[in-house]
PDB file of N, CA and C in Angstrom:
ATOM      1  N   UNK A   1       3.040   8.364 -19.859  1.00  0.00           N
ATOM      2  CA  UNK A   1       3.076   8.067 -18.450  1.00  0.00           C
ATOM      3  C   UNK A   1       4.389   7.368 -18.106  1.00  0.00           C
ATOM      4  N   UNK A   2       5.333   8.008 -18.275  1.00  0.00           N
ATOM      5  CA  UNK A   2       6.554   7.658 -18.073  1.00  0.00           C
ATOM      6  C   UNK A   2       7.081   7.560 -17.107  1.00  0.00           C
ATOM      7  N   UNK A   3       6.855   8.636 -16.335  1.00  0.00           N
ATOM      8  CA  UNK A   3       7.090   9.110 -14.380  1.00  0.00           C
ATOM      9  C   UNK A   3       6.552   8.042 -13.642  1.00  0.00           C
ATOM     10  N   UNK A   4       7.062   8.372 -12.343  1.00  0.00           N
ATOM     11  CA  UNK A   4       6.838   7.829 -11.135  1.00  0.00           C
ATOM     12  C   UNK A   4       5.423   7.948 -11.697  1.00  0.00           C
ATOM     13  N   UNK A   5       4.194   9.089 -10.864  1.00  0.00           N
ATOM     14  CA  UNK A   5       3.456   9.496 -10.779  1.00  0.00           C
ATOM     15  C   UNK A   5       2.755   8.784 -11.835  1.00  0.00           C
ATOM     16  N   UNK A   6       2.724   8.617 -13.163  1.00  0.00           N
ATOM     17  CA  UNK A   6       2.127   7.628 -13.643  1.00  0.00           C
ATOM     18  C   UNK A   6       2.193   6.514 -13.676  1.00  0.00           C
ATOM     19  N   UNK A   7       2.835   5.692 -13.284  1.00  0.00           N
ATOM     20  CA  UNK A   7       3.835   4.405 -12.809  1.00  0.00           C
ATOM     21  C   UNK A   7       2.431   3.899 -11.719  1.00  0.00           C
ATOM     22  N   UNK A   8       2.071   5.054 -10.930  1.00  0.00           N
ATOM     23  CA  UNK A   8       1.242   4.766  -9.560  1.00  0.00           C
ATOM     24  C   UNK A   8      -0.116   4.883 -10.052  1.00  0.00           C
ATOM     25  N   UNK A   9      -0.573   5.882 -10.917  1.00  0.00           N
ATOM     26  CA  UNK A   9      -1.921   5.949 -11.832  1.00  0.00           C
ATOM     27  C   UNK A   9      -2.163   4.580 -12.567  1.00  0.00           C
ATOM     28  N   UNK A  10      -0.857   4.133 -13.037  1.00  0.00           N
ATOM     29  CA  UNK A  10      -1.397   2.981 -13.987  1.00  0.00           C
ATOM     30  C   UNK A  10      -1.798   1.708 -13.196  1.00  0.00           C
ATOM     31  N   UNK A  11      -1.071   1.359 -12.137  1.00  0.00           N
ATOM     32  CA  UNK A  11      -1.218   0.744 -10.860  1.00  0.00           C
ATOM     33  C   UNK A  11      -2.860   0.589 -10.305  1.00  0.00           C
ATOM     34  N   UNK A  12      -2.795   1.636 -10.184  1.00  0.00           N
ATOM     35  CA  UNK A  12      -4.330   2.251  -9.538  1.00  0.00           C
ATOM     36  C   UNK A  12      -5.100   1.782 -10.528  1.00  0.00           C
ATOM     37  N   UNK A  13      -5.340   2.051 -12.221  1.00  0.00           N
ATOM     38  CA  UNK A  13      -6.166   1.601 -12.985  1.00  0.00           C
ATOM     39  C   UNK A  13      -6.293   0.282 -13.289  1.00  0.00           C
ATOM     40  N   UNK A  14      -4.877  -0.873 -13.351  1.00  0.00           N
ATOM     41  CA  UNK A  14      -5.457  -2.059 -13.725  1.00  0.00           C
ATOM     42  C   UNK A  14      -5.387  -2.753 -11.889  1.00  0.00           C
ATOM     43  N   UNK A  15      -5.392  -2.122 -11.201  1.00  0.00           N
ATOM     44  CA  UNK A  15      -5.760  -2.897  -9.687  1.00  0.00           C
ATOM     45  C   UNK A  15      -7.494  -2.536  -9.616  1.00  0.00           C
ATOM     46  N   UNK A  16      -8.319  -1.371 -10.097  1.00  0.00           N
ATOM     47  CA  UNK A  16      -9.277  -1.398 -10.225  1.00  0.00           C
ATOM     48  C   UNK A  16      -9.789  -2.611 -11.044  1.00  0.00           C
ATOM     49  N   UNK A  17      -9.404  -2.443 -12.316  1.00  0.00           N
ATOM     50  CA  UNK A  17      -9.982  -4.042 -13.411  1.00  0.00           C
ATOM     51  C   UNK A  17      -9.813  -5.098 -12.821  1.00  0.00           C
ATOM     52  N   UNK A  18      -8.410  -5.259 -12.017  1.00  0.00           N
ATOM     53  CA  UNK A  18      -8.234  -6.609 -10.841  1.00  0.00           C
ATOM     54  C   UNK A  18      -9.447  -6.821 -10.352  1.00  0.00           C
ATOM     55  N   UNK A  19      -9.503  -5.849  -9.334  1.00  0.00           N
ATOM     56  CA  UNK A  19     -10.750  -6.271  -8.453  1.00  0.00           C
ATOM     57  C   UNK A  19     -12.086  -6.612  -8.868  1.00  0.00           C
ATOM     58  N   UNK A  20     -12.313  -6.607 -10.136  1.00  0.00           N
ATOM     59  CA  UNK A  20     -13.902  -6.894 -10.572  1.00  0.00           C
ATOM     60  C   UNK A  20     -13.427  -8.329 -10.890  1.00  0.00           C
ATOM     61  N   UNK A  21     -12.506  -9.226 -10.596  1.00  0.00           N
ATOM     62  CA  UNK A  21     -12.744 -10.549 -11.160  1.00  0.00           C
ATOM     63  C   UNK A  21     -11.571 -11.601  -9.869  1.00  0.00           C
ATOM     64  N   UNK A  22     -10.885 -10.317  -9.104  1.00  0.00           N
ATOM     65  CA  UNK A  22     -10.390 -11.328  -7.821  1.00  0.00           C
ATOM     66  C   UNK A  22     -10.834 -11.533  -6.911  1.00  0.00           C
ATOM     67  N   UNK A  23     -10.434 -12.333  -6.080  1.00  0.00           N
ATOM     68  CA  UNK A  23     -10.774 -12.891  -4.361  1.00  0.00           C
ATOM     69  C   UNK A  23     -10.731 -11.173  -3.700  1.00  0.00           C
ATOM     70  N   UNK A  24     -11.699 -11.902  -3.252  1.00  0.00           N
ATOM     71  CA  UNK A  24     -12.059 -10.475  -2.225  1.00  0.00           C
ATOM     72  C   UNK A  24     -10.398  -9.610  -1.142  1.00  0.00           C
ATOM     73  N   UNK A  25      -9.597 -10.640  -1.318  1.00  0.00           N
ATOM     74  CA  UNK A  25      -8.739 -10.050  -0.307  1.00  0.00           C
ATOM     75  C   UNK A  25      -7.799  -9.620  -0.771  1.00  0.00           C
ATOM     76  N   UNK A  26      -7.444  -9.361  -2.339  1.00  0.00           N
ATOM     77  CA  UNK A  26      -6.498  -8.999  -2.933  1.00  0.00           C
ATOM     78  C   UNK A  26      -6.979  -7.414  -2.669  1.00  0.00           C
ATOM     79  N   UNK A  27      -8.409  -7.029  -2.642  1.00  0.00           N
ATOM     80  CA  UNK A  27      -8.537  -5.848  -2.867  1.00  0.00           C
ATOM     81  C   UNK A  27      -7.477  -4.693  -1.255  1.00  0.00           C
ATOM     82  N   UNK A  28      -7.673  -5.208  -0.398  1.00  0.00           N
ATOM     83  CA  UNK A  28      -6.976  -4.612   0.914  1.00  0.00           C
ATOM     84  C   UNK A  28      -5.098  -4.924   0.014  1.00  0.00           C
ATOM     85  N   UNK A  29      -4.661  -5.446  -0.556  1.00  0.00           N
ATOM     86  CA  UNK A  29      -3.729  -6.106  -0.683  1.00  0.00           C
ATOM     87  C   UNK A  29      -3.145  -4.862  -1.722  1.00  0.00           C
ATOM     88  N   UNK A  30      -4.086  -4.554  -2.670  1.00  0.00           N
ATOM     89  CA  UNK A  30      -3.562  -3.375  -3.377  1.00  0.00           C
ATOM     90  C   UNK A  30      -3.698  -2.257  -3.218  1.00  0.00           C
ATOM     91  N   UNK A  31      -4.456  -2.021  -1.631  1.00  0.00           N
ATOM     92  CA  UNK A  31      -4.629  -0.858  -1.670  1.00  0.00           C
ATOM     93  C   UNK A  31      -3.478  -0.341  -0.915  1.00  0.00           C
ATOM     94  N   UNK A  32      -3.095  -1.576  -0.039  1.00  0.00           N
ATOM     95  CA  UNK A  32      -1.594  -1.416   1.005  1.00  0.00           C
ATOM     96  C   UNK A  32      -0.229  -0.816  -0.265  1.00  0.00           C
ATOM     97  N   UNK A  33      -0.748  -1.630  -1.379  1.00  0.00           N
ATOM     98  CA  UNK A  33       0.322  -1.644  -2.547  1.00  0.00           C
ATOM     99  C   UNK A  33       0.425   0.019  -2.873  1.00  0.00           C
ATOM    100  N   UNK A  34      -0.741  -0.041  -3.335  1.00  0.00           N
ATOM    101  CA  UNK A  34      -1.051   1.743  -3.524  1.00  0.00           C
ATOM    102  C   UNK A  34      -0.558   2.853  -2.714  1.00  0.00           C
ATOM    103  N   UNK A  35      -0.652   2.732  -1.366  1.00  0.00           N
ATOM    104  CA  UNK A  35      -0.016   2.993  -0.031  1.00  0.00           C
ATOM    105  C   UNK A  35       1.949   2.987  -0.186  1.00  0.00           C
ATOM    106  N   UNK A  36       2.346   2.025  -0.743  1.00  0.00           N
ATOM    107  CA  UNK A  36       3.626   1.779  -0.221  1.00  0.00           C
ATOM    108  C   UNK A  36       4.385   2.918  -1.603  1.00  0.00           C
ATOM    109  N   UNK A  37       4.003   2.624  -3.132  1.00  0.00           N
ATOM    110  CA  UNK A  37       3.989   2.793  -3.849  1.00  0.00           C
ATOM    111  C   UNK A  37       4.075   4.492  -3.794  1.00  0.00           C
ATOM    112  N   UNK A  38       2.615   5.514  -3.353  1.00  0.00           N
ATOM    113  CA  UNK A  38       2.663   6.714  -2.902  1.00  0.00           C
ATOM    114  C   UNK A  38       3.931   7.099  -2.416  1.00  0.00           C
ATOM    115  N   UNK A  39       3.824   6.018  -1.314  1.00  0.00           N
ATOM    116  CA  UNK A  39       5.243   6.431   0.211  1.00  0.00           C
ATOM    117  C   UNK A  39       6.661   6.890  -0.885  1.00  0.00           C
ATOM    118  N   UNK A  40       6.653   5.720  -1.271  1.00  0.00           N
ATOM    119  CA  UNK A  40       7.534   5.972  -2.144  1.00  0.00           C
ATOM    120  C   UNK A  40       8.160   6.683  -3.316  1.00  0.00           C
ATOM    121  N   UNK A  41       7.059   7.424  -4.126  1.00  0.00           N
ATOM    122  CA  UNK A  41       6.669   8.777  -4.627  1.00  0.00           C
ATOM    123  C   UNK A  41       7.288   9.483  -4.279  1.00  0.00           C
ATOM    124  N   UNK A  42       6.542   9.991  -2.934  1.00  0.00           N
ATOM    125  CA  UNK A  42       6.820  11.485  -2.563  1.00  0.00           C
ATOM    126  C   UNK A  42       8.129  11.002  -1.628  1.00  0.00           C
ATOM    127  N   UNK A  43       9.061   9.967  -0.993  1.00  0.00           N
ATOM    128  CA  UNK A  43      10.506   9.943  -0.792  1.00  0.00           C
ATOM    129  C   UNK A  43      11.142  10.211  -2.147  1.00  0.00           C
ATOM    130  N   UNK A  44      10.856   9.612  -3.462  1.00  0.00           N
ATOM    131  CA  UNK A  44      11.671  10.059  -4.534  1.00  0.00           C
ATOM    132  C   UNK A  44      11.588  11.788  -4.903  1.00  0.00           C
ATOM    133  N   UNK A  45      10.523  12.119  -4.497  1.00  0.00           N
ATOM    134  CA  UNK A  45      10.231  13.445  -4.486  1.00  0.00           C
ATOM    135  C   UNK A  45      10.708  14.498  -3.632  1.00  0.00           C
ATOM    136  N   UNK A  46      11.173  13.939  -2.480  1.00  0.00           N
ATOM    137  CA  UNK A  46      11.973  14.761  -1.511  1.00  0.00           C
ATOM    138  C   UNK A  46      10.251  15.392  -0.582  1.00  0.00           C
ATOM    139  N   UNK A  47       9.527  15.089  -0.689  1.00  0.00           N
ATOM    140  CA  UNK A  47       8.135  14.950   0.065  1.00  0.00           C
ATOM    141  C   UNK A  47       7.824  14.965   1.219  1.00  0.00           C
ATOM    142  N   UNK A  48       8.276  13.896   1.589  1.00  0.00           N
ATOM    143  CA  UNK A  48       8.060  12.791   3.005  1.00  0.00           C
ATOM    144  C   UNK A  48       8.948  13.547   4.049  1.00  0.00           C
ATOM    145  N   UNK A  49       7.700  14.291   4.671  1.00  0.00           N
ATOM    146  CA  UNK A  49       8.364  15.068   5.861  1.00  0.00           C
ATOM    147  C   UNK A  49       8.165  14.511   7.382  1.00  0.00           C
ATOM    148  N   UNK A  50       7.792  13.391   7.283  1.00  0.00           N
ATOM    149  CA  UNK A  50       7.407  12.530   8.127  1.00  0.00           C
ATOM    150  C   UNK A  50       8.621  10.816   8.295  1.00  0.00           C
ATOM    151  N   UNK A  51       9.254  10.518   9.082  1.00  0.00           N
ATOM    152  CA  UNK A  51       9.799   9.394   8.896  1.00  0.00           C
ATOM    153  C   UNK A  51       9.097   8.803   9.074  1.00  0.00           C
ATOM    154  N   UNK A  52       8.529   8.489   9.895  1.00  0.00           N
ATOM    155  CA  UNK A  52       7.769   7.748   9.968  1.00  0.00           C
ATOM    156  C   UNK A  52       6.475   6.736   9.316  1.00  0.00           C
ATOM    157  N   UNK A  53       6.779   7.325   8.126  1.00  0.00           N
ATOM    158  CA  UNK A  53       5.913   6.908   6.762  1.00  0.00           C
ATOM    159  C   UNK A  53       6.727   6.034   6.017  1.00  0.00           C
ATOM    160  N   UNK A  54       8.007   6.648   5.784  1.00  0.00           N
ATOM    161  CA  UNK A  54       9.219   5.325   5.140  1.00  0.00           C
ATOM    162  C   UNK A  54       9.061   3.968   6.244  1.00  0.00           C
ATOM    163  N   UNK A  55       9.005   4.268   7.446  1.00  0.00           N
ATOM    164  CA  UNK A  55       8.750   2.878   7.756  1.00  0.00           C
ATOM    165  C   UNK A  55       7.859   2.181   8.008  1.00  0.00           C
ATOM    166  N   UNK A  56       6.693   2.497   7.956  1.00  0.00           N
ATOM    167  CA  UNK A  56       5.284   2.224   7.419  1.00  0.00           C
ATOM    168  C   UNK A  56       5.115   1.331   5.906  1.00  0.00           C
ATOM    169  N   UNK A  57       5.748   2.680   4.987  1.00  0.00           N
ATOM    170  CA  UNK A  57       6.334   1.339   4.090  1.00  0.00           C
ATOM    171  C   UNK A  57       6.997   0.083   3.653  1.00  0.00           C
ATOM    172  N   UNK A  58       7.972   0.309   4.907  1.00  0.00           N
ATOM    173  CA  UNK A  58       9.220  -1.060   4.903  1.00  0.00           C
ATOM    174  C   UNK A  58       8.097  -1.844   5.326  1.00  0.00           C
ATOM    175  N   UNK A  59       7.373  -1.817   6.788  1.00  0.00           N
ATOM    176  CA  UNK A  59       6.144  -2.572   6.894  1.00  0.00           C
ATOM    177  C   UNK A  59       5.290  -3.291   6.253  1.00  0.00           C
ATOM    178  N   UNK A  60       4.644  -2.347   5.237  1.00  0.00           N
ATOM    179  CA  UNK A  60       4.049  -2.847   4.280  1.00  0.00           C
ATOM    180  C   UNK A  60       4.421  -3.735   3.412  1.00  0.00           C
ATOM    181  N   UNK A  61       6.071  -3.253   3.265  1.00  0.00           N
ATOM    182  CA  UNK A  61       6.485  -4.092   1.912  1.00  0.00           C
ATOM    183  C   UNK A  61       6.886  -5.556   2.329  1.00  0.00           C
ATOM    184  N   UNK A  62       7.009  -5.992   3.947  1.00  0.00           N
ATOM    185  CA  UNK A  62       7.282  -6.833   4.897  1.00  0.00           C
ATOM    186  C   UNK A  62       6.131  -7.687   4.761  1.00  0.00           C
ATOM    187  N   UNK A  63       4.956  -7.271   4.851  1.00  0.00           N
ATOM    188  CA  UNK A  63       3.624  -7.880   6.023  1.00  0.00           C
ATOM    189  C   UNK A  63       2.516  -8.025   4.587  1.00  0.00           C
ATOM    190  N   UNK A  64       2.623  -7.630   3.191  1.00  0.00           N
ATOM    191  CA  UNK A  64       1.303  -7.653   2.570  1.00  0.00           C
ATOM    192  C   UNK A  64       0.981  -8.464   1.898  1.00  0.00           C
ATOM    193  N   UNK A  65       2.173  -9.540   1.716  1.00  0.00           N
ATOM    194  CA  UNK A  65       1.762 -11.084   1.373  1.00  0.00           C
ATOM    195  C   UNK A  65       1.265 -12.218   2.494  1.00  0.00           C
ATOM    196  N   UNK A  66       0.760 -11.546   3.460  1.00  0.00           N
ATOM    197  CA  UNK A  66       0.356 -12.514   4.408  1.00  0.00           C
ATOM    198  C   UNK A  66      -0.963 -12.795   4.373  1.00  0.00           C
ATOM    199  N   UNK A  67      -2.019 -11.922   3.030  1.00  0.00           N
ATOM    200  CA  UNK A  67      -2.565 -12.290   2.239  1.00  0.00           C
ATOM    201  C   UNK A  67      -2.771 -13.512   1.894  1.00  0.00           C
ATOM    202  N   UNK A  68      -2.000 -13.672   1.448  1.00  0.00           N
ATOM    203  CA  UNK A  68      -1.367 -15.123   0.731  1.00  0.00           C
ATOM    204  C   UNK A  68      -1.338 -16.656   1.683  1.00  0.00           C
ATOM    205  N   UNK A  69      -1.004 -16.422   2.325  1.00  0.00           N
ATOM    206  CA  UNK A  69      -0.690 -17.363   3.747  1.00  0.00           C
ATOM    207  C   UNK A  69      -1.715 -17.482   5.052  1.00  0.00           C
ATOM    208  N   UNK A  70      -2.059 -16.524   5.735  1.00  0.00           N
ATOM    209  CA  UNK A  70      -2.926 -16.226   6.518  1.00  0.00           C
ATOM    210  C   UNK A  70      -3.558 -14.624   6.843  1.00  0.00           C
ATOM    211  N   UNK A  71      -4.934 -15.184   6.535  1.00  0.00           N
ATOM    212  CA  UNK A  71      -5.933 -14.193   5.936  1.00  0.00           C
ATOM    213  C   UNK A  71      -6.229 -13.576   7.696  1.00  0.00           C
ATOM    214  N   UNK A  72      -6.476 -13.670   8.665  1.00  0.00           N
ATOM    215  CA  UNK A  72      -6.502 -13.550  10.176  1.00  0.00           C
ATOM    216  C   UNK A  72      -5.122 -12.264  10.306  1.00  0.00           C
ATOM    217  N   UNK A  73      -3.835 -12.769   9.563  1.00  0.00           N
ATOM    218  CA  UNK A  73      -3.121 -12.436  10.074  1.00  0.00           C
ATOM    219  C   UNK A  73      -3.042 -10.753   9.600  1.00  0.00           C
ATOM    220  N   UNK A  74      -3.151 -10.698   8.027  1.00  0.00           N
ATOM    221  CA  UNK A  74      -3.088  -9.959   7.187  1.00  0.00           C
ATOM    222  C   UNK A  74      -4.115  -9.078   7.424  1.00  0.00           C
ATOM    223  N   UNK A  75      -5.580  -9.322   7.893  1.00  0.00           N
ATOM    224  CA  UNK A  75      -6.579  -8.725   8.346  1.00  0.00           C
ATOM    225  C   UNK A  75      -6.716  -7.840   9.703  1.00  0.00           C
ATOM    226  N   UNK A  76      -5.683  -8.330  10.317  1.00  0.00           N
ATOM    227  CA  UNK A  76      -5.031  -7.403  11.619  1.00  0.00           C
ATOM    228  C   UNK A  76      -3.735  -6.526  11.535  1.00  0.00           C
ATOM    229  N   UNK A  77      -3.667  -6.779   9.897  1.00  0.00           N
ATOM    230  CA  UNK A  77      -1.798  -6.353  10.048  1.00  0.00           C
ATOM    231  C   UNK A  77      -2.649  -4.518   9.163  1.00  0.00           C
ATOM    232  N   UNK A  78      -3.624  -4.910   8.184  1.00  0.00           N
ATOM    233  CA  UNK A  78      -4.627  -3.942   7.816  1.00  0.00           C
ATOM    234  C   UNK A  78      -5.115  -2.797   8.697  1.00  0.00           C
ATOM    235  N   UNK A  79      -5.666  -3.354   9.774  1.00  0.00           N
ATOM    236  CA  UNK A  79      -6.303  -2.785  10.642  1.00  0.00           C
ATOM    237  C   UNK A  79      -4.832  -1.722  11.520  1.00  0.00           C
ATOM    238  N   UNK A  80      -4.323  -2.257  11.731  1.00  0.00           N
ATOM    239  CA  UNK A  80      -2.895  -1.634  12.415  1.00  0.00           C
ATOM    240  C   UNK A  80      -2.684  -0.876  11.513  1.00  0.00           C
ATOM    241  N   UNK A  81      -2.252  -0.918  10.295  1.00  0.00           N
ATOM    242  CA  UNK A  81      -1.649   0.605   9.353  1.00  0.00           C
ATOM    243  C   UNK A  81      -2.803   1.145   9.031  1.00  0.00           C
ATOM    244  N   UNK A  82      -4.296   1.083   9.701  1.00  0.00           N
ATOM    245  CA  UNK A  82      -5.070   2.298   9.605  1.00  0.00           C
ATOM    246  C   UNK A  82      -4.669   3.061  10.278  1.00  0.00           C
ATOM    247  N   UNK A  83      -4.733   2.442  11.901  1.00  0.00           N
ATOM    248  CA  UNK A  83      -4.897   3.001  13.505  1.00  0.00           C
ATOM    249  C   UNK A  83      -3.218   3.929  13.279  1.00  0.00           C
ATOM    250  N   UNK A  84      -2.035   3.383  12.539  1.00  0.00           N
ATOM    251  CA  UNK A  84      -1.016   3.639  12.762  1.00  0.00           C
ATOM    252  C   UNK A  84      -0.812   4.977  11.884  1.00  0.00           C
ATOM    253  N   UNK A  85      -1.599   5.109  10.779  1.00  0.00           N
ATOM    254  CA  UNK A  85      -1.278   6.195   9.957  1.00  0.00           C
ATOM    255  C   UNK A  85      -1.972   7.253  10.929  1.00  0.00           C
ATOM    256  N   UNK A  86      -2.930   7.167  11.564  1.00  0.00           N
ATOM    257  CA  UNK A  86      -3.522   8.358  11.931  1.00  0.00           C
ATOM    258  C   UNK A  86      -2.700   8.867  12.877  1.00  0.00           C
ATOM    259  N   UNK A  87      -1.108   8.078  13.511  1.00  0.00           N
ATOM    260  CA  UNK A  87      -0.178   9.188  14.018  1.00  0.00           C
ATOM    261  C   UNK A  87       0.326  10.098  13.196  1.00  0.00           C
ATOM    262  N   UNK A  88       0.399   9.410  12.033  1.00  0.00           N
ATOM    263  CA  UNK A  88       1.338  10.372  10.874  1.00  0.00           C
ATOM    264  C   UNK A  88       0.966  11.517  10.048  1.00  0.00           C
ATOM    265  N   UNK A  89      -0.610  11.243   9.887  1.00  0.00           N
ATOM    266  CA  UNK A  89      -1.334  12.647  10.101  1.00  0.00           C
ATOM    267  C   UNK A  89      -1.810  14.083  10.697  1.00  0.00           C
TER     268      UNK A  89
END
């Protein structure tokens, strides 16, 4: 698992083991991670036929420690890159 693509699998597997023993809010926290991580994939991939997804990611990579700081804030910043991806779909 040398590639990108496994780089993001392995991600995915120990953020699963994460979540059986962290705070409930890390779990939104890696899934944004998982999210940015993808984005970033398929730009190394020549993929991303959408701009609007690279900056979705800059977003993400901006806004997903607010986790960390304020849980209100981070919990609305969540809710927005749901509502927001479904333009990019």
């Amino acid at each position: 698992m040398k590639d990108d693509l496994g780089s993001v699998l392995a991600f995915l597997a120990s953020s699963a083991i994460g979540c059986l023993r962290e705070p409930a809010i890390y779990g939104p926290l890696r899934m944004l991670e998982a999210m940015e991580r993808i984005i970033a994939y398929a730009r190394d991939k020549d993929l991303v036929d959408r701009p609007g997804l690279l900056d979705l990611a800059d977003r993400i990579e901006k806004n997903k420690l607010l986790c960390m700081t304020d849980e209100a804030a981070f919990a609305s910043f969540v809710e927005e890159v749901g509502l927001e991806l479904v333009d990019y779909l």
